[in-house]
PDB file of N, CA and C in Angstrom:
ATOM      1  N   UNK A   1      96.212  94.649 111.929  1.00  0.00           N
ATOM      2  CA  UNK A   1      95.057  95.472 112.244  1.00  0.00           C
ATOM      3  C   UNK A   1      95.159  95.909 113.703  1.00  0.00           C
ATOM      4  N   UNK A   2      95.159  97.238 113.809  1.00  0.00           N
ATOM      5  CA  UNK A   2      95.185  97.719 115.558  1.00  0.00           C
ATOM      6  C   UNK A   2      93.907  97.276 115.937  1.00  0.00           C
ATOM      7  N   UNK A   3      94.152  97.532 117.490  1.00  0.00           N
ATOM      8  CA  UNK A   3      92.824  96.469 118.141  1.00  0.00           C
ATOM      9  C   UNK A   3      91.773  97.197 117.862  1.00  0.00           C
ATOM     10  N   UNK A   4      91.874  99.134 117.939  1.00  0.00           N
ATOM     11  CA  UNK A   4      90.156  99.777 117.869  1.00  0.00           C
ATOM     12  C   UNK A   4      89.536  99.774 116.381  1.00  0.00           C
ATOM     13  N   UNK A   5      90.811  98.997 115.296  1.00  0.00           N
ATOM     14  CA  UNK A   5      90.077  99.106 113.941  1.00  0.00           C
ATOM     15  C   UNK A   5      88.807  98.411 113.758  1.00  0.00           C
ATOM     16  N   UNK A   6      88.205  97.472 115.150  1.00  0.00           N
ATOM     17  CA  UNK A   6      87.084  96.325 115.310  1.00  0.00           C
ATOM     18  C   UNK A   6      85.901  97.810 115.281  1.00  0.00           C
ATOM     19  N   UNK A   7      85.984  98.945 116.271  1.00  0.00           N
ATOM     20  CA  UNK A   7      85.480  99.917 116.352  1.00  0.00           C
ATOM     21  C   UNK A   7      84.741 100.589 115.179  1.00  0.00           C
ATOM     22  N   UNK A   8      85.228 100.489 114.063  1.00  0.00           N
ATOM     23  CA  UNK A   8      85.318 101.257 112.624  1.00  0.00           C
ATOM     24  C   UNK A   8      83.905 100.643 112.399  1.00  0.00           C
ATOM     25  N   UNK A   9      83.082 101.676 112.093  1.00  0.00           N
ATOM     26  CA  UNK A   9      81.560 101.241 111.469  1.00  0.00           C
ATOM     27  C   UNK A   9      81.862 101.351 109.752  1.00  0.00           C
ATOM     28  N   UNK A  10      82.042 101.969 109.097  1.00  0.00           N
ATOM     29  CA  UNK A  10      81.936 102.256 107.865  1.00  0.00           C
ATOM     30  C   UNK A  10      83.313 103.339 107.111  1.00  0.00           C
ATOM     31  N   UNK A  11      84.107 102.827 106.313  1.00  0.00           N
ATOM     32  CA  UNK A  11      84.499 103.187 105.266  1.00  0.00           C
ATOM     33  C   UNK A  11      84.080 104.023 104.234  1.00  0.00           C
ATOM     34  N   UNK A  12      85.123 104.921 104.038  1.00  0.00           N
ATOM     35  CA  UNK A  12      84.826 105.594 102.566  1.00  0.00           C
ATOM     36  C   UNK A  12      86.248 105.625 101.793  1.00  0.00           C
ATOM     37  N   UNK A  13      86.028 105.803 100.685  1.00  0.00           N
ATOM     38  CA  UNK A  13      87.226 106.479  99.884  1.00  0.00           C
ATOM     39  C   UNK A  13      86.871 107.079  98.585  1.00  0.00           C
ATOM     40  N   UNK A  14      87.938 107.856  98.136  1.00  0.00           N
ATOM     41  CA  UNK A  14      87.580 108.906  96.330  1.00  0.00           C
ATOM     42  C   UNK A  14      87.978 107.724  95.649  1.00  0.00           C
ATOM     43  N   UNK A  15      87.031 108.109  94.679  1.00  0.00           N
ATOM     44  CA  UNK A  15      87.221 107.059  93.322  1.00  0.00           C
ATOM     45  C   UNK A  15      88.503 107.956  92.285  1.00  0.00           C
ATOM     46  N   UNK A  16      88.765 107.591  91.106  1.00  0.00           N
ATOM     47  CA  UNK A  16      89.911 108.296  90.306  1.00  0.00           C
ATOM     48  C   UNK A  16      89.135 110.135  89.930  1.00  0.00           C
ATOM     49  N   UNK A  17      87.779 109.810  89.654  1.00  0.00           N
ATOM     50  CA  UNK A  17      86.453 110.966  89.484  1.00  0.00           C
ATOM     51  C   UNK A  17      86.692 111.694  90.595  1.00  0.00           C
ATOM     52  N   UNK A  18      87.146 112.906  90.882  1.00  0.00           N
ATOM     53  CA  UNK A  18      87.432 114.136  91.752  1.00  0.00           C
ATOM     54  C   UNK A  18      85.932 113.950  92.105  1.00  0.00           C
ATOM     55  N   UNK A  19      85.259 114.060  93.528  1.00  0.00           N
ATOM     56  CA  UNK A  19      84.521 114.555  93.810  1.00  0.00           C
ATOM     57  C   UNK A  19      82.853 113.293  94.013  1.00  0.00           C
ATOM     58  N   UNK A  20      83.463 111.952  93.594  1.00  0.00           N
ATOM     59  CA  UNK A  20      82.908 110.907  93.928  1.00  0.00           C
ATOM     60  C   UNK A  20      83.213 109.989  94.595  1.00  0.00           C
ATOM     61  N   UNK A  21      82.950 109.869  96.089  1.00  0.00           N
ATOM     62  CA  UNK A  21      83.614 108.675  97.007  1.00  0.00           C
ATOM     63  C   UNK A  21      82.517 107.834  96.943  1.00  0.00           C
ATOM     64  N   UNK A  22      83.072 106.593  97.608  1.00  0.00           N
ATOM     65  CA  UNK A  22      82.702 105.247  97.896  1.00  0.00           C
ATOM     66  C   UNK A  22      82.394 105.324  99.263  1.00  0.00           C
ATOM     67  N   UNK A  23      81.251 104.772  99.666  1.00  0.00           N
ATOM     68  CA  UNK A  23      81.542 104.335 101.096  1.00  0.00           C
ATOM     69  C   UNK A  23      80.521 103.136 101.557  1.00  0.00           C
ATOM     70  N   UNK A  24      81.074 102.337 102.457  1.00  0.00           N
ATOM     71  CA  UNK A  24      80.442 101.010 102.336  1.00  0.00           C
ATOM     72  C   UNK A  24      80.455 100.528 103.711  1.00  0.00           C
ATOM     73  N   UNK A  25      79.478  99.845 104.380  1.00  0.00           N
ATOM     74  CA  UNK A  25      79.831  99.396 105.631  1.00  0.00           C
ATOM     75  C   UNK A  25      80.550  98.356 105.813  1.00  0.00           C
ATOM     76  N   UNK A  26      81.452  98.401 106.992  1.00  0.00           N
ATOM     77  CA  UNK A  26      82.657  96.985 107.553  1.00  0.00           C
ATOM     78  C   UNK A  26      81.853  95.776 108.149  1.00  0.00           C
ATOM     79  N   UNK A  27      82.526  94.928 107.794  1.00  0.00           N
ATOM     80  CA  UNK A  27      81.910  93.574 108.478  1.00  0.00           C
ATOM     81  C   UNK A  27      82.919  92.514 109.303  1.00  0.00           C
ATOM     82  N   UNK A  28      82.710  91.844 109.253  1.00  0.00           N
ATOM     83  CA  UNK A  28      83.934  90.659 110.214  1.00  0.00           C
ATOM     84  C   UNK A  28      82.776  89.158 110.388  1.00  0.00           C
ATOM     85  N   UNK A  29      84.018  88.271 110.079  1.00  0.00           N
ATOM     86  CA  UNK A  29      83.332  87.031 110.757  1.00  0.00           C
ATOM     87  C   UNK A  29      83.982  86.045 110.900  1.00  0.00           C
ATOM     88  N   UNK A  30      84.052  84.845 110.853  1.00  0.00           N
ATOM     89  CA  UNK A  30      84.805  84.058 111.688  1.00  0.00           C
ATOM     90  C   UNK A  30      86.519  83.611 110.647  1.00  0.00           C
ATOM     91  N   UNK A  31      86.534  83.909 109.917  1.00  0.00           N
ATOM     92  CA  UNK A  31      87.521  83.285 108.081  1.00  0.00           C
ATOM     93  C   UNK A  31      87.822  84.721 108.529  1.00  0.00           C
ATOM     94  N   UNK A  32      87.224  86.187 108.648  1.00  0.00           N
ATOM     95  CA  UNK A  32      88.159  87.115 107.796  1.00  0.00           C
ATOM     96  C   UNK A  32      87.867  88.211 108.829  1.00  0.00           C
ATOM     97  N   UNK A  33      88.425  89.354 109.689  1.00  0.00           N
ATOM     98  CA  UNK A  33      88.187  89.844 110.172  1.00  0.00           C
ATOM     99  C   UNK A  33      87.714  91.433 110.286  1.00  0.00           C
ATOM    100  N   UNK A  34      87.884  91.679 109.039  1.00  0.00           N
ATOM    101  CA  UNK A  34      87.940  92.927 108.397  1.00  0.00           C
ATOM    102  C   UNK A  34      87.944  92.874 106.965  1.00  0.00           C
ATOM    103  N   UNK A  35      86.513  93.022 106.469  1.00  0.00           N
ATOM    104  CA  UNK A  35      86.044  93.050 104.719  1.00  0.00           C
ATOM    105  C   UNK A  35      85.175  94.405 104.540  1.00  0.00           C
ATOM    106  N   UNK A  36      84.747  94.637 103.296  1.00  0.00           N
ATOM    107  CA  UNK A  36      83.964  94.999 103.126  1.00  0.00           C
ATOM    108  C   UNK A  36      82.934  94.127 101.660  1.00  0.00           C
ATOM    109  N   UNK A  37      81.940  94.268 101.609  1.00  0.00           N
ATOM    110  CA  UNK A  37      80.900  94.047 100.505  1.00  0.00           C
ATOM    111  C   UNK A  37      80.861  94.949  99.417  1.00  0.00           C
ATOM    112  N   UNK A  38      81.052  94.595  98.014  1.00  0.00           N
ATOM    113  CA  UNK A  38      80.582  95.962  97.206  1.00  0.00           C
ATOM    114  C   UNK A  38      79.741  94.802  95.888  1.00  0.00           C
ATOM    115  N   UNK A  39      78.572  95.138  95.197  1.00  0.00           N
ATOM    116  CA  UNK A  39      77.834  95.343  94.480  1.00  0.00           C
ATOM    117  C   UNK A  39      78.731  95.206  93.451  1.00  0.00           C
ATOM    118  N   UNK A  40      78.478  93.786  92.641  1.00  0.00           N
ATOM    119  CA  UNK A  40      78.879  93.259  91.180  1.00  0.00           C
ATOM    120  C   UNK A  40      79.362  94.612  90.325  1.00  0.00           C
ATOM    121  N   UNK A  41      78.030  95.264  90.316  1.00  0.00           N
ATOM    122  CA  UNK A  41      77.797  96.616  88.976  1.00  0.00           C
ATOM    123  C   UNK A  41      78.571  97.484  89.853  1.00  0.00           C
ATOM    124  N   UNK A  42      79.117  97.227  90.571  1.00  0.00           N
ATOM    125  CA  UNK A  42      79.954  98.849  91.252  1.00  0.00           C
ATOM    126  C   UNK A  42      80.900  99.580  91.097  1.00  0.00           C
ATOM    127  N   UNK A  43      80.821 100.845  90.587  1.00  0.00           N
ATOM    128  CA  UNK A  43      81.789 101.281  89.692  1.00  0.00           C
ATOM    129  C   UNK A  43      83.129 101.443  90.632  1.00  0.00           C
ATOM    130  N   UNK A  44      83.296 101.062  91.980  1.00  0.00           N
ATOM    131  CA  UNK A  44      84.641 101.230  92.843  1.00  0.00           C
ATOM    132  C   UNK A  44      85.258  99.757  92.669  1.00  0.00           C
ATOM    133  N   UNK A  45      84.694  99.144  91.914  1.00  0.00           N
ATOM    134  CA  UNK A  45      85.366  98.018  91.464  1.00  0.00           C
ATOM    135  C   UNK A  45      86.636  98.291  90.619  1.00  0.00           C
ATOM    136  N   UNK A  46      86.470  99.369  89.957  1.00  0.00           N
ATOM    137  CA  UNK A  46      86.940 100.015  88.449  1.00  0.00           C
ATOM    138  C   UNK A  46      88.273 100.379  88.957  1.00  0.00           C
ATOM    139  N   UNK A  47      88.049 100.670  90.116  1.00  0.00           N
ATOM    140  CA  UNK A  47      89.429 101.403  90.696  1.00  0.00           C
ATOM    141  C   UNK A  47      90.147 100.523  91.742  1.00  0.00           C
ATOM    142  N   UNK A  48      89.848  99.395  91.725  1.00  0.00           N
ATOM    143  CA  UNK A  48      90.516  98.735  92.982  1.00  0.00           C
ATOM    144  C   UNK A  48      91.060  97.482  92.802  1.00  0.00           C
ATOM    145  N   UNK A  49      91.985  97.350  93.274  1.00  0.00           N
ATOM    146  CA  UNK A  49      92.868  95.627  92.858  1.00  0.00           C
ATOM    147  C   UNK A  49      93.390  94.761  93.778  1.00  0.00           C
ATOM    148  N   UNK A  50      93.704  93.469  94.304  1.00  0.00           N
ATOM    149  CA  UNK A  50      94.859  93.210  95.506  1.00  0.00           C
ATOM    150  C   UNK A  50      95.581  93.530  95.216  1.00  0.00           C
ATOM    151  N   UNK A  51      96.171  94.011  96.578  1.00  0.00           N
ATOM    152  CA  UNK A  51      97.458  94.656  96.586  1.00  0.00           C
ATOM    153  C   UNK A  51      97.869  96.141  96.734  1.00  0.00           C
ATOM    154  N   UNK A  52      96.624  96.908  95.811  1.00  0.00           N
ATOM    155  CA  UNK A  52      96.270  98.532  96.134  1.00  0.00           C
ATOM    156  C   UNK A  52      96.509  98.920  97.637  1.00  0.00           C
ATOM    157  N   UNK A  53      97.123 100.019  97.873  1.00  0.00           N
ATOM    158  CA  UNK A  53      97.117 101.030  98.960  1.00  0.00           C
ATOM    159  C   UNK A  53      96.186 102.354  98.464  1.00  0.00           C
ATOM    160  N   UNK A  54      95.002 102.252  99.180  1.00  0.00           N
ATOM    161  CA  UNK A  54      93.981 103.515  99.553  1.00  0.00           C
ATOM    162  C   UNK A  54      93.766 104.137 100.552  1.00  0.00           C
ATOM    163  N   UNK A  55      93.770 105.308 100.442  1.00  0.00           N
ATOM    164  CA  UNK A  55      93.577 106.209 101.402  1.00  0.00           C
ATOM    165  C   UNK A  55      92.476 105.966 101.789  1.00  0.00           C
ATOM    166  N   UNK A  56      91.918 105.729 102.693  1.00  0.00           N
ATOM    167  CA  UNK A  56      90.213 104.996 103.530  1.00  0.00           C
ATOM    168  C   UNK A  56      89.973 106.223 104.520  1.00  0.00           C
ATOM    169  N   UNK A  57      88.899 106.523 104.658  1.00  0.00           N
ATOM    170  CA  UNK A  57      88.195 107.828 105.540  1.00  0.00           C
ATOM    171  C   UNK A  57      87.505 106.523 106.908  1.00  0.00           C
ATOM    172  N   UNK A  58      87.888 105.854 107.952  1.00  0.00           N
ATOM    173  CA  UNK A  58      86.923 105.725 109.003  1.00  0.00           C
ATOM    174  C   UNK A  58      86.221 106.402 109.689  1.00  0.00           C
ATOM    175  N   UNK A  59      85.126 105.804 109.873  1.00  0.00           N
ATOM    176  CA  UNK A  59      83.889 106.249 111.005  1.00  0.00           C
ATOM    177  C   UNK A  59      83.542 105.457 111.418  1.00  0.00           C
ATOM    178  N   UNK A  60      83.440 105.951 113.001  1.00  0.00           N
ATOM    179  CA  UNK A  60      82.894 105.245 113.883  1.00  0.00           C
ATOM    180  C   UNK A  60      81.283 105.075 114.562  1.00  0.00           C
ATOM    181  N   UNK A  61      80.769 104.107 114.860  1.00  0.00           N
ATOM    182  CA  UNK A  61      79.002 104.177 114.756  1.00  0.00           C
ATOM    183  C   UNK A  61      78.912 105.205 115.864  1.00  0.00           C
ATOM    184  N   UNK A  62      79.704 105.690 116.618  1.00  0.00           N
ATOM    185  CA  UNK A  62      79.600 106.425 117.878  1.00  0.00           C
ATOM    186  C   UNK A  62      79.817 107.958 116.394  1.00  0.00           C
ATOM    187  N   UNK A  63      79.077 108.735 116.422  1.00  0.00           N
ATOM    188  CA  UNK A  63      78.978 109.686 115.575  1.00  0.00           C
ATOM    189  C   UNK A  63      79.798 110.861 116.704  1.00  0.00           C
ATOM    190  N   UNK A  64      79.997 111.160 117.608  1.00  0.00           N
ATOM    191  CA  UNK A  64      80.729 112.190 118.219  1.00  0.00           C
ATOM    192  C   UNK A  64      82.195 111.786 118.115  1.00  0.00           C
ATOM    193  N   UNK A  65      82.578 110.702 117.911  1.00  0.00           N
ATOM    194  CA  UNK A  65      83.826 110.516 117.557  1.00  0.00           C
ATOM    195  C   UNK A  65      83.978 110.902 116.156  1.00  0.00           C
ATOM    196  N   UNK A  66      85.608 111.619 115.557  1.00  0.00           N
ATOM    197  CA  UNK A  66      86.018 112.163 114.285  1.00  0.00           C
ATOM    198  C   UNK A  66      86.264 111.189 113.834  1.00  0.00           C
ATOM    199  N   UNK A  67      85.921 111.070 112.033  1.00  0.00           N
ATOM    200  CA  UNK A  67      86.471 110.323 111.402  1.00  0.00           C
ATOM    201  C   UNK A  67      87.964 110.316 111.367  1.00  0.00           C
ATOM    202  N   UNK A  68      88.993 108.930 111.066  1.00  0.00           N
ATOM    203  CA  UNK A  68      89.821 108.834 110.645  1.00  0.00           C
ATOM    204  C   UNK A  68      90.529 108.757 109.215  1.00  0.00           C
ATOM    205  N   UNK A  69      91.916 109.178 108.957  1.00  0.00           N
ATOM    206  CA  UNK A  69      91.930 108.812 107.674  1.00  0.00           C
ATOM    207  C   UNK A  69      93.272 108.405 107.852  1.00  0.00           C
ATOM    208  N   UNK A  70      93.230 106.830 106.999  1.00  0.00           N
ATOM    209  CA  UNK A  70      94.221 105.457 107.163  1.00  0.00           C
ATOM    210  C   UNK A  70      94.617 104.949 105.696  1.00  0.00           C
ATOM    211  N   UNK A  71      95.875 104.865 106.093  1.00  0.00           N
ATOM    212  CA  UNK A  71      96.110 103.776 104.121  1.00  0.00           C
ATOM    213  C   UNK A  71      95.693 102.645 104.239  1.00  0.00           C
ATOM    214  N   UNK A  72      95.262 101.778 103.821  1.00  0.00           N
ATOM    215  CA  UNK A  72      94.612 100.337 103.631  1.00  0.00           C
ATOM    216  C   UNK A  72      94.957  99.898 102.600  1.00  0.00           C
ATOM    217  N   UNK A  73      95.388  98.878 102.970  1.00  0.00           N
ATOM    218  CA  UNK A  73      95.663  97.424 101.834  1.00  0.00           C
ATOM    219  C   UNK A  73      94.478  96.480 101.513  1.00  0.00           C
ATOM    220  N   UNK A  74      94.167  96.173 100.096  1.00  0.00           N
ATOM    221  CA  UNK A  74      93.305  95.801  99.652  1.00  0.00           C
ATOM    222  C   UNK A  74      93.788  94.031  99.793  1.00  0.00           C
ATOM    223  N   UNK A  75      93.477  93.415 100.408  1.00  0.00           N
ATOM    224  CA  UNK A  75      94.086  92.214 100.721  1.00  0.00           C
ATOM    225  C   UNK A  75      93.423  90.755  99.785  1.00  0.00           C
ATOM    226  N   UNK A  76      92.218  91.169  99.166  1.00  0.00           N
ATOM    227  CA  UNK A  76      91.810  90.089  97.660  1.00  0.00           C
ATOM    228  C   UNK A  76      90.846  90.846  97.607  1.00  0.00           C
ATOM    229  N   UNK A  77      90.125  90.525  96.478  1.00  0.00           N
ATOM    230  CA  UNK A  77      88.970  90.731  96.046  1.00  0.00           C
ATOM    231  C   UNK A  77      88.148  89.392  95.470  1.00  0.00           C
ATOM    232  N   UNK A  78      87.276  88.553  96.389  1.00  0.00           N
ATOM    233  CA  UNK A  78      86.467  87.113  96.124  1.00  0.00           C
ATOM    234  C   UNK A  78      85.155  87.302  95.695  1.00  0.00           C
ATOM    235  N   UNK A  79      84.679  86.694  94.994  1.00  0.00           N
ATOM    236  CA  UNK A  79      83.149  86.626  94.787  1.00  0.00           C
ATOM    237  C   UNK A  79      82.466  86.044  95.554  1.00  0.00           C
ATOM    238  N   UNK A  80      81.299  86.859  96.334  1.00  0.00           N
ATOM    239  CA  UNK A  80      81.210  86.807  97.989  1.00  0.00           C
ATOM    240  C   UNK A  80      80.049  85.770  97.535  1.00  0.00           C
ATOM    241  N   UNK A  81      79.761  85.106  96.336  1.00  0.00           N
ATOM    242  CA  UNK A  81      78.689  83.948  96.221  1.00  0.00           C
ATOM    243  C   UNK A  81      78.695  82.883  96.628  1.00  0.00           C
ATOM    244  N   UNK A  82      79.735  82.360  96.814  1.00  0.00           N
ATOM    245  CA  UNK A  82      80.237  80.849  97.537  1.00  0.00           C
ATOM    246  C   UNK A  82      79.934  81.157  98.721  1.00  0.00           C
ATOM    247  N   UNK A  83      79.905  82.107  99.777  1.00  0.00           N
ATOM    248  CA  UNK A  83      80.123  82.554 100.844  1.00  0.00           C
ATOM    249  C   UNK A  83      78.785  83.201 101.445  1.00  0.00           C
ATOM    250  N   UNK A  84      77.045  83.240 100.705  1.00  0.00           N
ATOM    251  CA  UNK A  84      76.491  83.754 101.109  1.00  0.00           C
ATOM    252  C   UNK A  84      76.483  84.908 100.807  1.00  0.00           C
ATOM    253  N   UNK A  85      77.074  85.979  99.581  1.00  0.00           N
ATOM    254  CA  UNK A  85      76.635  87.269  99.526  1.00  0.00           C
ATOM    255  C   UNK A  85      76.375  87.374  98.082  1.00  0.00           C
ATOM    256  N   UNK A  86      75.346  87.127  97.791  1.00  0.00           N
ATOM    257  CA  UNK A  86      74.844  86.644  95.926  1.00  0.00           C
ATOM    258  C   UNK A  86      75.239  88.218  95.988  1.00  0.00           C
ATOM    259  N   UNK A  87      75.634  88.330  94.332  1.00  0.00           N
ATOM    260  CA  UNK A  87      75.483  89.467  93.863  1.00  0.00           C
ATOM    261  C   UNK A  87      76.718  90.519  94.332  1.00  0.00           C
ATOM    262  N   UNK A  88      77.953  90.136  95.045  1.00  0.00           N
ATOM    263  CA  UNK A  88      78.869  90.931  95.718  1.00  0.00           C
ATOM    264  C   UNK A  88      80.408  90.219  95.862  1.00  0.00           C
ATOM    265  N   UNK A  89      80.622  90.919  95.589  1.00  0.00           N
ATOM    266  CA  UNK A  89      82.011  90.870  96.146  1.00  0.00           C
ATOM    267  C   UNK A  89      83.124  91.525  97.551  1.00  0.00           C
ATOM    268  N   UNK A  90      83.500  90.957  97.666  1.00  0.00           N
ATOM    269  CA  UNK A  90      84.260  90.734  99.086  1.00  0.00           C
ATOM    270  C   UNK A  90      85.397  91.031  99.219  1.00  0.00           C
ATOM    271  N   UNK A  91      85.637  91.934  99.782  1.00  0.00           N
ATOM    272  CA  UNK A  91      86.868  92.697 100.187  1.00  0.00           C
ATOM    273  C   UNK A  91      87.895  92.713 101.191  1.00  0.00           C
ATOM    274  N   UNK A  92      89.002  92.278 101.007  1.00  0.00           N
ATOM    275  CA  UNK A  92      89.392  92.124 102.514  1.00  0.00           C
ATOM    276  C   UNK A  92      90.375  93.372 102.637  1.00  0.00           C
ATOM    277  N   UNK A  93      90.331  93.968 103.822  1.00  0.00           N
ATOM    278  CA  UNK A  93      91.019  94.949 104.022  1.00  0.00           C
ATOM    279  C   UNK A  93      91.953  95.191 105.102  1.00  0.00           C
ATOM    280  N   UNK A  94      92.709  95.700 105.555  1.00  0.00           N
ATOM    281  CA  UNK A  94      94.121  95.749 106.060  1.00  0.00           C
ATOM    282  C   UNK A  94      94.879  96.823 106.330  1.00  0.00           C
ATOM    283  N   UNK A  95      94.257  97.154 107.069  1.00  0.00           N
ATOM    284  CA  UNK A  95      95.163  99.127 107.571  1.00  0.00           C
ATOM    285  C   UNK A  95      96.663  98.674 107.896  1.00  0.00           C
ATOM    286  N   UNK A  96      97.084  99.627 107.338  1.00  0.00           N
ATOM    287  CA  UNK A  96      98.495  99.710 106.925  1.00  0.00           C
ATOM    288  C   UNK A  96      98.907 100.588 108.466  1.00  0.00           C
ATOM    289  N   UNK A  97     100.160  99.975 109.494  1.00  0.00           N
ATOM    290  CA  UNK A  97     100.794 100.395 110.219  1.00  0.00           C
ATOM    291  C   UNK A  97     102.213 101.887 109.988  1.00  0.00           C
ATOM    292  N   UNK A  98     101.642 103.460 110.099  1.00  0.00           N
ATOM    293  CA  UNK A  98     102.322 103.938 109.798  1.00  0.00           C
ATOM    294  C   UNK A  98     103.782 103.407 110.377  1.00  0.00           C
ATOM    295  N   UNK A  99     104.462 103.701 109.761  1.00  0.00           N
ATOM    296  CA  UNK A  99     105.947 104.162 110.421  1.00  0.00           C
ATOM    297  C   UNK A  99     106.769 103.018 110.992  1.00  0.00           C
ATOM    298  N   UNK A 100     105.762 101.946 110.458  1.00  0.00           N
ATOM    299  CA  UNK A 100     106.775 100.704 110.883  1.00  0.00           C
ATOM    300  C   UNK A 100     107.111  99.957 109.005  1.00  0.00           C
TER     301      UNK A 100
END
């Protein structure tokens, strides 16, 4: 993870459905440094696996800064209930270093 990916407020990406993205806010904490949360019933579940490479849209909470767009590695997918997030699952994510 580059150091300004801490920067990144919120994620998006297209689902397989032309014309329906996902987007979810980033979190971090002391076990994982870069997750996101998604909703049991969530249909971006449908499309996502460990191990997947997605094209991810960043934004930053500073809104005059441009979004980015990064490949990301889907690094597990846990049931965030053991962990304090009833009802969700837990994402760990992993921007992919071009060109190395």
């Amino acid at each position: 993870m580059e150091q300004d990916d801490n920067m990144y407020f919120s994620a998006e990406f297209q689902l397989d459905n032309p014309g329906i993205f996902y987007q979810f806010k980033l979190r971090k904490n002391e076990s994982e440094p870069f997750f996101a949360l998604v909703t049991k019933q969530s249909k971006a579940l449908d499309s996502l696996k460990s191990g997947d490479l997605v094209p991810m849209i960043f934004h930053y909470q500073d809104k005059t800064i441009p979004a980015v767009r990064k490949p990301t590695r889907i690094k597990y997918i846990l049931d965030g209930t053991p962990i304090g997030f009833k009802d969700h699952f837990m994402i760990g994510l992993d921007i992919e270093k071009v060109g190395e």
